[in-house]
Each structure stands twice: as structure tokens, then as C-alpha cells.
PDB file of N, CA and C in Angstrom:
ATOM      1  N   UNK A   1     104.167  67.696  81.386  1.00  0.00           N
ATOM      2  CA  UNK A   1     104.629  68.110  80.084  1.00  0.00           C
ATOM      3  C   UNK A   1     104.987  66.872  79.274  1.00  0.00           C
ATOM      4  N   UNK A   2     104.456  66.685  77.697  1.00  0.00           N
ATOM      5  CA  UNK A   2     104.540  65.430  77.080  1.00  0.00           C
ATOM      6  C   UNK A   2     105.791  65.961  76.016  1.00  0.00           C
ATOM      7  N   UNK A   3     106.662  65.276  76.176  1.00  0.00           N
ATOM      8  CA  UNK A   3     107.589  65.260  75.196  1.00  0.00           C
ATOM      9  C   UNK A   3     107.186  64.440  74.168  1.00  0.00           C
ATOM     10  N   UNK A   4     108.283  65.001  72.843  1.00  0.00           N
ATOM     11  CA  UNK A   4     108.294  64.275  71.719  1.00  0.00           C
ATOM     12  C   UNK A   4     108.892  63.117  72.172  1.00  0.00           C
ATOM     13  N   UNK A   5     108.775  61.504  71.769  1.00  0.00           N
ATOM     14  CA  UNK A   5     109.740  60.427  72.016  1.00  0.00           C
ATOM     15  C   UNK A   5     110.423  60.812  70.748  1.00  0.00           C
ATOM     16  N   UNK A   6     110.394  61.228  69.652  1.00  0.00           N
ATOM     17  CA  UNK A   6     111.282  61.007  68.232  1.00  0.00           C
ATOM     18  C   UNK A   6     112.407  62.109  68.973  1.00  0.00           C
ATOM     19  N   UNK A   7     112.082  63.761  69.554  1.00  0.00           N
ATOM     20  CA  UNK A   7     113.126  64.210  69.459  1.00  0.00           C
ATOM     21  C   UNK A   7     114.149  63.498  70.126  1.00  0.00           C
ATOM     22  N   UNK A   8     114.076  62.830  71.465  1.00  0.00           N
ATOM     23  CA  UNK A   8     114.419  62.200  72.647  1.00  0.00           C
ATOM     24  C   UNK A   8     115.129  61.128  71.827  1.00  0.00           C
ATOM     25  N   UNK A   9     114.794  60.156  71.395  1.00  0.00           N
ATOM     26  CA  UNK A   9     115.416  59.288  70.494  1.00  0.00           C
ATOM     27  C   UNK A   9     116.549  59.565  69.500  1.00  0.00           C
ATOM     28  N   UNK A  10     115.956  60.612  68.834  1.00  0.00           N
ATOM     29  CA  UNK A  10     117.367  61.369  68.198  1.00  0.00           C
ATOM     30  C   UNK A  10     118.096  61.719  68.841  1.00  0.00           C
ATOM     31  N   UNK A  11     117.901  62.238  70.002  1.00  0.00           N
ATOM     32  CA  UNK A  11     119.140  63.158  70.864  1.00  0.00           C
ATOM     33  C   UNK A  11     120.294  61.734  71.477  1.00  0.00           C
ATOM     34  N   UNK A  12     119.185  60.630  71.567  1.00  0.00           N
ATOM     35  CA  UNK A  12     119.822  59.443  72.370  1.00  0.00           C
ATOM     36  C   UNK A  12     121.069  59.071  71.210  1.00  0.00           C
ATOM     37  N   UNK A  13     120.352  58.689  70.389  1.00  0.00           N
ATOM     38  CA  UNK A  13     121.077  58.315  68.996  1.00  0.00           C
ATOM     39  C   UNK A  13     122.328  59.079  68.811  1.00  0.00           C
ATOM     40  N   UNK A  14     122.092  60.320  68.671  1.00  0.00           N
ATOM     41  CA  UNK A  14     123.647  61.430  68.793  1.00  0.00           C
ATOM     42  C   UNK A  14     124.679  61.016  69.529  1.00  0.00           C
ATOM     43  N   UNK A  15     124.011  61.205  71.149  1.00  0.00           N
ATOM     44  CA  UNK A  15     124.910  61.296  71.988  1.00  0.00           C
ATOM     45  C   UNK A  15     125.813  59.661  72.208  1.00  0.00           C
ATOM     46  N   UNK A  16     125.342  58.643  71.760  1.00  0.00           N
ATOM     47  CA  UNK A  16     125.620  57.544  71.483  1.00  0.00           C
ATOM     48  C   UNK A  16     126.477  57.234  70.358  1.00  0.00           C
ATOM     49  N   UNK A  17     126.681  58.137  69.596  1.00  0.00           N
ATOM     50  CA  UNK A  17     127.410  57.945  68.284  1.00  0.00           C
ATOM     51  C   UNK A  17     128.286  58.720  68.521  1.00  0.00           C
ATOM     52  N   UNK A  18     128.435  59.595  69.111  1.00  0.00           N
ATOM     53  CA  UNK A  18     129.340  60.426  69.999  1.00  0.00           C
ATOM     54  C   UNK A  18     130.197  59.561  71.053  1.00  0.00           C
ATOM     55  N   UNK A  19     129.981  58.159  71.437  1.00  0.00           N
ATOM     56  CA  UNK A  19     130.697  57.620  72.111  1.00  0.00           C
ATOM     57  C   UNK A  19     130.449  56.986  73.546  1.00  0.00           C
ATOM     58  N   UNK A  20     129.235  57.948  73.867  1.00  0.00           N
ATOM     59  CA  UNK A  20     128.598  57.518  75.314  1.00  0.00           C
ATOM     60  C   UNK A  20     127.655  55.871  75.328  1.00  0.00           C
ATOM     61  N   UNK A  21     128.390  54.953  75.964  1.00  0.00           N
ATOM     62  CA  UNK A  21     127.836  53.747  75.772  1.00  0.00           C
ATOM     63  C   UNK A  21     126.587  53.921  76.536  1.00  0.00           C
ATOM     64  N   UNK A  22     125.479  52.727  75.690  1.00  0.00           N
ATOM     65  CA  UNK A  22     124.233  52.910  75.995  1.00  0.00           C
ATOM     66  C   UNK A  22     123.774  52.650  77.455  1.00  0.00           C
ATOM     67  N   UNK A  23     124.681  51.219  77.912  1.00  0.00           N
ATOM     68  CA  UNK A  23     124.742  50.923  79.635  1.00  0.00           C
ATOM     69  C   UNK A  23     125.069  51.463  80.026  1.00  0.00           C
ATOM     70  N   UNK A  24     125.745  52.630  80.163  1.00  0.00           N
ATOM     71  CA  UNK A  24     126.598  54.207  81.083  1.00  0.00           C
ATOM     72  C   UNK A  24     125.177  55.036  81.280  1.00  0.00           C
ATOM     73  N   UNK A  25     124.450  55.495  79.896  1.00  0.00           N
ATOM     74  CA  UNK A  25     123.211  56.349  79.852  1.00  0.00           C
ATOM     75  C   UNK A  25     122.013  55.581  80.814  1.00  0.00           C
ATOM     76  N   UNK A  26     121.526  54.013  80.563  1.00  0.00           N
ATOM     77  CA  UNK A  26     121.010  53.424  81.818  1.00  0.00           C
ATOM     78  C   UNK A  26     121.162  53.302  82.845  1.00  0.00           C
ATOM     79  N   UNK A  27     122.647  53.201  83.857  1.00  0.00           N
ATOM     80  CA  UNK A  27     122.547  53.095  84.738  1.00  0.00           C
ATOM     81  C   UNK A  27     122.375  54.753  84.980  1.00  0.00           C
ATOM     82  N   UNK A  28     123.195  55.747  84.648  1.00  0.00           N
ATOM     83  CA  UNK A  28     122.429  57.220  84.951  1.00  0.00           C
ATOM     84  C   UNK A  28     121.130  57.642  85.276  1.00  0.00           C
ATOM     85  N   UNK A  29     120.142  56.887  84.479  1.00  0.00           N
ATOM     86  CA  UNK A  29     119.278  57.420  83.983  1.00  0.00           C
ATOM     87  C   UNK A  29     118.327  56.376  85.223  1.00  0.00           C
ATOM     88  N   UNK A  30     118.570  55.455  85.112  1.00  0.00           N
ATOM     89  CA  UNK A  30     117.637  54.645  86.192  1.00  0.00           C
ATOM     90  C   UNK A  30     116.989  53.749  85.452  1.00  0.00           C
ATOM     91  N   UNK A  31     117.166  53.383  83.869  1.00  0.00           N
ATOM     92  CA  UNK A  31     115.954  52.291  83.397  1.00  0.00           C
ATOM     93  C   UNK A  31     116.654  51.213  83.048  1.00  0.00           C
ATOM     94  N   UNK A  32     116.016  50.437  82.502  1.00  0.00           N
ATOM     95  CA  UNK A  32     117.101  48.902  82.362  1.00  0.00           C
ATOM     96  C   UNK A  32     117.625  48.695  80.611  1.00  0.00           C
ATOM     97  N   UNK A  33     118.924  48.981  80.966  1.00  0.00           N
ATOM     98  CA  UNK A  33     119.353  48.611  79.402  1.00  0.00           C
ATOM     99  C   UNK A  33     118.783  48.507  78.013  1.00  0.00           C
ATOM    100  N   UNK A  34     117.609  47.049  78.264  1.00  0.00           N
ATOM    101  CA  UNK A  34     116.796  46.797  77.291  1.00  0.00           C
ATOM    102  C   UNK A  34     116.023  47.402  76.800  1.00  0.00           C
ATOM    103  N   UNK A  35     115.207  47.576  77.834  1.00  0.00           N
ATOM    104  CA  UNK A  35     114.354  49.198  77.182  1.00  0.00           C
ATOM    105  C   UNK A  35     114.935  50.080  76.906  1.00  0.00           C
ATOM    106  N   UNK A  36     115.961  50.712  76.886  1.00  0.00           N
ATOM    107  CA  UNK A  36     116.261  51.645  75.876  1.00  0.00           C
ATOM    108  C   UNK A  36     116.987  51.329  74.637  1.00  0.00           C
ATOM    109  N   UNK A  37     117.165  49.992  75.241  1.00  0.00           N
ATOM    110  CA  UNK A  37     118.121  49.708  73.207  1.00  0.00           C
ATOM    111  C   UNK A  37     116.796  49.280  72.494  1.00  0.00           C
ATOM    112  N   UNK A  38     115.735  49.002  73.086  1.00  0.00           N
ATOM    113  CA  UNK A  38     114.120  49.116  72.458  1.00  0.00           C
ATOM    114  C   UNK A  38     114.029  50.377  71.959  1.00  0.00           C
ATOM    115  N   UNK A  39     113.780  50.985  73.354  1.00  0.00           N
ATOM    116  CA  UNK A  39     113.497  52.818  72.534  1.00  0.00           C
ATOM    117  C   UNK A  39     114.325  53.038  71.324  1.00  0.00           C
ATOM    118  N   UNK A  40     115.472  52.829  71.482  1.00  0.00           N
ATOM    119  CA  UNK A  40     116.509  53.709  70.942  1.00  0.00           C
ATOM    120  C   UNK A  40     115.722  52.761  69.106  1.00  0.00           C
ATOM    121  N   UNK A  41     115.979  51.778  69.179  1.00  0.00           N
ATOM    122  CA  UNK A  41     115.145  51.703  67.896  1.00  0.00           C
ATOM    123  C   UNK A  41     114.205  51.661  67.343  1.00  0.00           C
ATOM    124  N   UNK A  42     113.402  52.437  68.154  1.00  0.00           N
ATOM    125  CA  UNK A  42     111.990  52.608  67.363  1.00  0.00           C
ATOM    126  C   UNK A  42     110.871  52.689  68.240  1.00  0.00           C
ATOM    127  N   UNK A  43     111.018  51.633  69.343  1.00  0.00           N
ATOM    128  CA  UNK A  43     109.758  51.217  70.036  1.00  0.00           C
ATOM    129  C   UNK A  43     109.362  51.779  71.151  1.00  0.00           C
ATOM    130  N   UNK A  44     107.924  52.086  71.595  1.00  0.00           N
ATOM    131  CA  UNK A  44     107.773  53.020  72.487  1.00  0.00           C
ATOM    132  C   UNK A  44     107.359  51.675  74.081  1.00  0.00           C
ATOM    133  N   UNK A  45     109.162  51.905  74.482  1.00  0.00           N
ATOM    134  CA  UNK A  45     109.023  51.034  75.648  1.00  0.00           C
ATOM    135  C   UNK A  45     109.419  51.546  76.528  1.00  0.00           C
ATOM    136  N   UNK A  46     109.639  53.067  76.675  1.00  0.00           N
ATOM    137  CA  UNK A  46     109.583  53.673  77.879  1.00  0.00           C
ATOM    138  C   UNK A  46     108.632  54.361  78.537  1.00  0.00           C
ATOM    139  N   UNK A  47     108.153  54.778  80.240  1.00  0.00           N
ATOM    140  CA  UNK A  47     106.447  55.022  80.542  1.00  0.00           C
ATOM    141  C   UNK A  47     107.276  56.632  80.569  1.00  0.00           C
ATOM    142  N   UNK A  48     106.253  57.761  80.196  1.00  0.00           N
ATOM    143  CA  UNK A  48     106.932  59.065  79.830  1.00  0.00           C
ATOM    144  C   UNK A  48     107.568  59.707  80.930  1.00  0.00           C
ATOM    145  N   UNK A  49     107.285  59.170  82.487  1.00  0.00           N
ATOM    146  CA  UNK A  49     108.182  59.682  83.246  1.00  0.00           C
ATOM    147  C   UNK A  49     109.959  59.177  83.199  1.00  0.00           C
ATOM    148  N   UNK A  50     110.186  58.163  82.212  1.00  0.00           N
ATOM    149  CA  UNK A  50     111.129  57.743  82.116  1.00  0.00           C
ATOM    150  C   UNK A  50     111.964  58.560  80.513  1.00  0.00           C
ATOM    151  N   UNK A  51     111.282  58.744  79.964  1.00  0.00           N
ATOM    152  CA  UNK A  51     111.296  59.605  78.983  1.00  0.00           C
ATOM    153  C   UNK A  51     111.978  61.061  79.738  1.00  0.00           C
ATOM    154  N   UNK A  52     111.010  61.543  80.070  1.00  0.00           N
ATOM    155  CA  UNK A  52     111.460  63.355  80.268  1.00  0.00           C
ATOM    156  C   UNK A  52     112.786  62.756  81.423  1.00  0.00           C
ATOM    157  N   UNK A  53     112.861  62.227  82.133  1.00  0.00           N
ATOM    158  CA  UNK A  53     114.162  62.205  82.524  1.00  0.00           C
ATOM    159  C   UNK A  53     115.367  61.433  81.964  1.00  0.00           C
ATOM    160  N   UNK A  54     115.236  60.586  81.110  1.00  0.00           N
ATOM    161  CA  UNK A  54     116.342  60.718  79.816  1.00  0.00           C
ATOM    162  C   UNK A  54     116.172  61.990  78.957  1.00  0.00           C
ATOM    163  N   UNK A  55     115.372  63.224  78.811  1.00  0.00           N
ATOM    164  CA  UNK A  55     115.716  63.669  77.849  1.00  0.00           C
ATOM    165  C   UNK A  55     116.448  64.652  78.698  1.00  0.00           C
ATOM    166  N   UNK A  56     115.799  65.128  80.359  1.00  0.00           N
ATOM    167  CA  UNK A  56     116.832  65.886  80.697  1.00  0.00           C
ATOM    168  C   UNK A  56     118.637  65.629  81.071  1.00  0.00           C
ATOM    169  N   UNK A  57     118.392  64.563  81.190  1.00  0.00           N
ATOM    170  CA  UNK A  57     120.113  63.673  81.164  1.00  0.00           C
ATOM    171  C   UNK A  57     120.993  64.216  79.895  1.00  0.00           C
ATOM    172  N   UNK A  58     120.417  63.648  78.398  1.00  0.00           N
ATOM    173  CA  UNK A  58     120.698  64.185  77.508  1.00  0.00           C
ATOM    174  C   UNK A  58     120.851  65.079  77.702  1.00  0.00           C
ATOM    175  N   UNK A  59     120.412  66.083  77.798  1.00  0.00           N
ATOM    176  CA  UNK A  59     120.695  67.491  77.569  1.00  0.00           C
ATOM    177  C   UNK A  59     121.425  68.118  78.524  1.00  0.00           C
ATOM    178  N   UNK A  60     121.730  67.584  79.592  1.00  0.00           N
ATOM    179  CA  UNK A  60     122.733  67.802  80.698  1.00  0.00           C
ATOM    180  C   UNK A  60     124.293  67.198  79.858  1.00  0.00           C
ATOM    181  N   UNK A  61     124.287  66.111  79.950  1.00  0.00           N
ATOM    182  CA  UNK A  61     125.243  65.230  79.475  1.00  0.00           C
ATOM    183  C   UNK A  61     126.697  66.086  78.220  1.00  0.00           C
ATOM    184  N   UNK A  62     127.252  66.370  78.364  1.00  0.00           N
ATOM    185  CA  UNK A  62     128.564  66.897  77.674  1.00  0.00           C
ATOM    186  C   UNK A  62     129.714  65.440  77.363  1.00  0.00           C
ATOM    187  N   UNK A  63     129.633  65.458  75.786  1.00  0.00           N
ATOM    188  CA  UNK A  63     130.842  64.805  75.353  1.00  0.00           C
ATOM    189  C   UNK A  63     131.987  65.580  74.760  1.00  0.00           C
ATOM    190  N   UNK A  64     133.123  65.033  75.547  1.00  0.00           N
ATOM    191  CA  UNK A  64     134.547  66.083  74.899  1.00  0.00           C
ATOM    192  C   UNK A  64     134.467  65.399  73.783  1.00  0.00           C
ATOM    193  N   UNK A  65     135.002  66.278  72.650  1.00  0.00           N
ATOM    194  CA  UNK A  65     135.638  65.869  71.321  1.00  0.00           C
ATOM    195  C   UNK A  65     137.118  66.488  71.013  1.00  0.00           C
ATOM    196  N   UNK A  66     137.757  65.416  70.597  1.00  0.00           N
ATOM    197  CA  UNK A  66     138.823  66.118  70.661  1.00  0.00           C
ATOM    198  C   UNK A  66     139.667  66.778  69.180  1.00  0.00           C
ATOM    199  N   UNK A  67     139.936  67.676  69.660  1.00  0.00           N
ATOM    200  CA  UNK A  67     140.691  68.615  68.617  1.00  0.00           C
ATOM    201  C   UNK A  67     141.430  67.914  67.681  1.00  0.00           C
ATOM    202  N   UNK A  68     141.509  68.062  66.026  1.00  0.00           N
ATOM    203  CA  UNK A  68     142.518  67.807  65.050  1.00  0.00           C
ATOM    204  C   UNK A  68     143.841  68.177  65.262  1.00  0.00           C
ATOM    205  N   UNK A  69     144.773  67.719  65.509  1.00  0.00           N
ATOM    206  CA  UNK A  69     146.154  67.707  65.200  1.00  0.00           C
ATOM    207  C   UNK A  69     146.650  67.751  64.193  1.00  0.00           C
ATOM    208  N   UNK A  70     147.017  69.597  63.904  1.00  0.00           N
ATOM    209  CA  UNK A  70     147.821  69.384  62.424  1.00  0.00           C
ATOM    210  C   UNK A  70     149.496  69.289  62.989  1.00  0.00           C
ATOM    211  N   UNK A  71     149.732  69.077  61.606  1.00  0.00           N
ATOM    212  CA  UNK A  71     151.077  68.911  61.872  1.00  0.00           C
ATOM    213  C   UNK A  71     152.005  70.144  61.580  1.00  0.00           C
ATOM    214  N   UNK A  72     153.218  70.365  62.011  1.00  0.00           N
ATOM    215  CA  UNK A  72     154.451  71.608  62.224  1.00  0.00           C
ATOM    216  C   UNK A  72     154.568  71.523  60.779  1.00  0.00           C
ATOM    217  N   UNK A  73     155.091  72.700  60.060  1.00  0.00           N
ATOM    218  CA  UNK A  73     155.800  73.400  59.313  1.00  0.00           C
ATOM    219  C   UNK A  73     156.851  73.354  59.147  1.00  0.00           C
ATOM    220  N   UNK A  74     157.417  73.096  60.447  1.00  0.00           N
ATOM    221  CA  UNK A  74     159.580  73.355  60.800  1.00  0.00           C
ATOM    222  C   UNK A  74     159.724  71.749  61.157  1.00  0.00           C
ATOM    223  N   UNK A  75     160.727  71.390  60.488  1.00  0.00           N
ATOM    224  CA  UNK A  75     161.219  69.545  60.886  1.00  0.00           C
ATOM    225  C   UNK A  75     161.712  69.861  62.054  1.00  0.00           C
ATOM    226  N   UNK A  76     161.890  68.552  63.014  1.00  0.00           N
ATOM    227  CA  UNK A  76     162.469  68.814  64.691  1.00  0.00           C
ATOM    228  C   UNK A  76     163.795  68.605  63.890  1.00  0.00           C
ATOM    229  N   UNK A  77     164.566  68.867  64.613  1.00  0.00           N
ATOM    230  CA  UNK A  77     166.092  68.522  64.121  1.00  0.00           C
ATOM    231  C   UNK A  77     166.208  66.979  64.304  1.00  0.00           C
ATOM    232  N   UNK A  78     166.864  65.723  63.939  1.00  0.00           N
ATOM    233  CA  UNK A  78     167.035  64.763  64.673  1.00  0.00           C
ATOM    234  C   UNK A  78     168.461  64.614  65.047  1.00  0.00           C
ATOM    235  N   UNK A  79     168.474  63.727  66.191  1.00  0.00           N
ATOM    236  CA  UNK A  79     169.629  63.413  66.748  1.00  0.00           C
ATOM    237  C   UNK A  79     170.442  62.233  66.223  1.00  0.00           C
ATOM    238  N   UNK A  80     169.577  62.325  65.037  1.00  0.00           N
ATOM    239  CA  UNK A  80     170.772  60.561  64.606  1.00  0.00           C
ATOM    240  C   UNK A  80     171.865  60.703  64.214  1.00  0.00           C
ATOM    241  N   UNK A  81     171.844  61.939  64.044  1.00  0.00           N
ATOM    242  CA  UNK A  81     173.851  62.205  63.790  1.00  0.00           C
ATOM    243  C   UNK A  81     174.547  61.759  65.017  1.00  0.00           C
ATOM    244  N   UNK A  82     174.128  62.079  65.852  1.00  0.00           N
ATOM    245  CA  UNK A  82     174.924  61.984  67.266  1.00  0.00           C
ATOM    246  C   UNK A  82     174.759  60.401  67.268  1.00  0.00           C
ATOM    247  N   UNK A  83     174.561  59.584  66.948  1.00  0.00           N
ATOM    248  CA  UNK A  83     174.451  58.263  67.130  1.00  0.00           C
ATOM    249  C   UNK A  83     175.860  57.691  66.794  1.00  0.00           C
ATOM    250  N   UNK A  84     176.680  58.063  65.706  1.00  0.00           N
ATOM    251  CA  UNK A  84     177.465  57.679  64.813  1.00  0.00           C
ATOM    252  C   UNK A  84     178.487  58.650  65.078  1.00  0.00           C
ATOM    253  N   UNK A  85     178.834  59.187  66.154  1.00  0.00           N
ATOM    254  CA  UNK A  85     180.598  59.694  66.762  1.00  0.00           C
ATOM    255  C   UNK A  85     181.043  58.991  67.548  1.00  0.00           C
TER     256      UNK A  85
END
């Protein structure tokens, strides 16, 4: 089965901007660094069995994001009164 390299590249690109460093995704993945910071910009320097198994990594691969923190409604009380008896 021939994958797209563009979708694969995009997906790399995401999950990378998302936070997953590119040497974490190589050593996973089994290829050497360089070639994929090749791929990743443009160039077709991976052989396609190296391909379909970065794209299934990707698509395995889960990044937490973490939730917005709003802030309370009600002030905490503070204790700086008690400082000054």
C-alpha cells in the first residue's frame, strides 16, 4: 500500500508542533534523525517502508494538551490579617 508522503508530512509537522521532539519520533520510529528533518521539509528521503511506519506511529502517537485554567469568581480569604496580632 503506497501512501501519500504530503499527508505523512503534515501529520509529522502537527504532531511536532504539538510538542513531540523530532529525535523522540526517530528513535521510535527506527530512522535516523536527518532524514526526517529532510522529510519533514520537503524532501523525499525516506524508502516507503519507512514512510508507512512513521505514518502508523503518527497515528498511534497521543499528545496530552492541557486544559485552560480559568480563574474563581469568590476571592480566597487572605490570612494577612493574622500576620499583624
Amino acid at each position: 500500500m503506497s501512501l501519500n508522503n504530503d499527508s505523512v508530512r503534515k501529520k509529522l509537522i502537527e504532531i511536532t508542533n504539538q510538542g513531540l521532539m523530532l529525535k523522540a519520533i526517530a528513535v521510535n520510529v527506527g530512522v535516523d534523525v536527518n532524514d526526517l528533518s529532510r522529510f519533514k521539509g520537503g524532501m523525499e528521503c525516506l524508502k516507503q517502508s519507512d514512510v508507512e511506519i512513521l505514518s502508523e506511529y503518527l497515528n498511534e502517537v497521543v499528545i496530552p494538551q492541557w486544559k485552560m485554567v480559568t480563574k474563581q469568581s469568590s476571592k480566597k480569604k487572605s490570612n494577612r490579617d493574622l500576620l499583624f496580632l
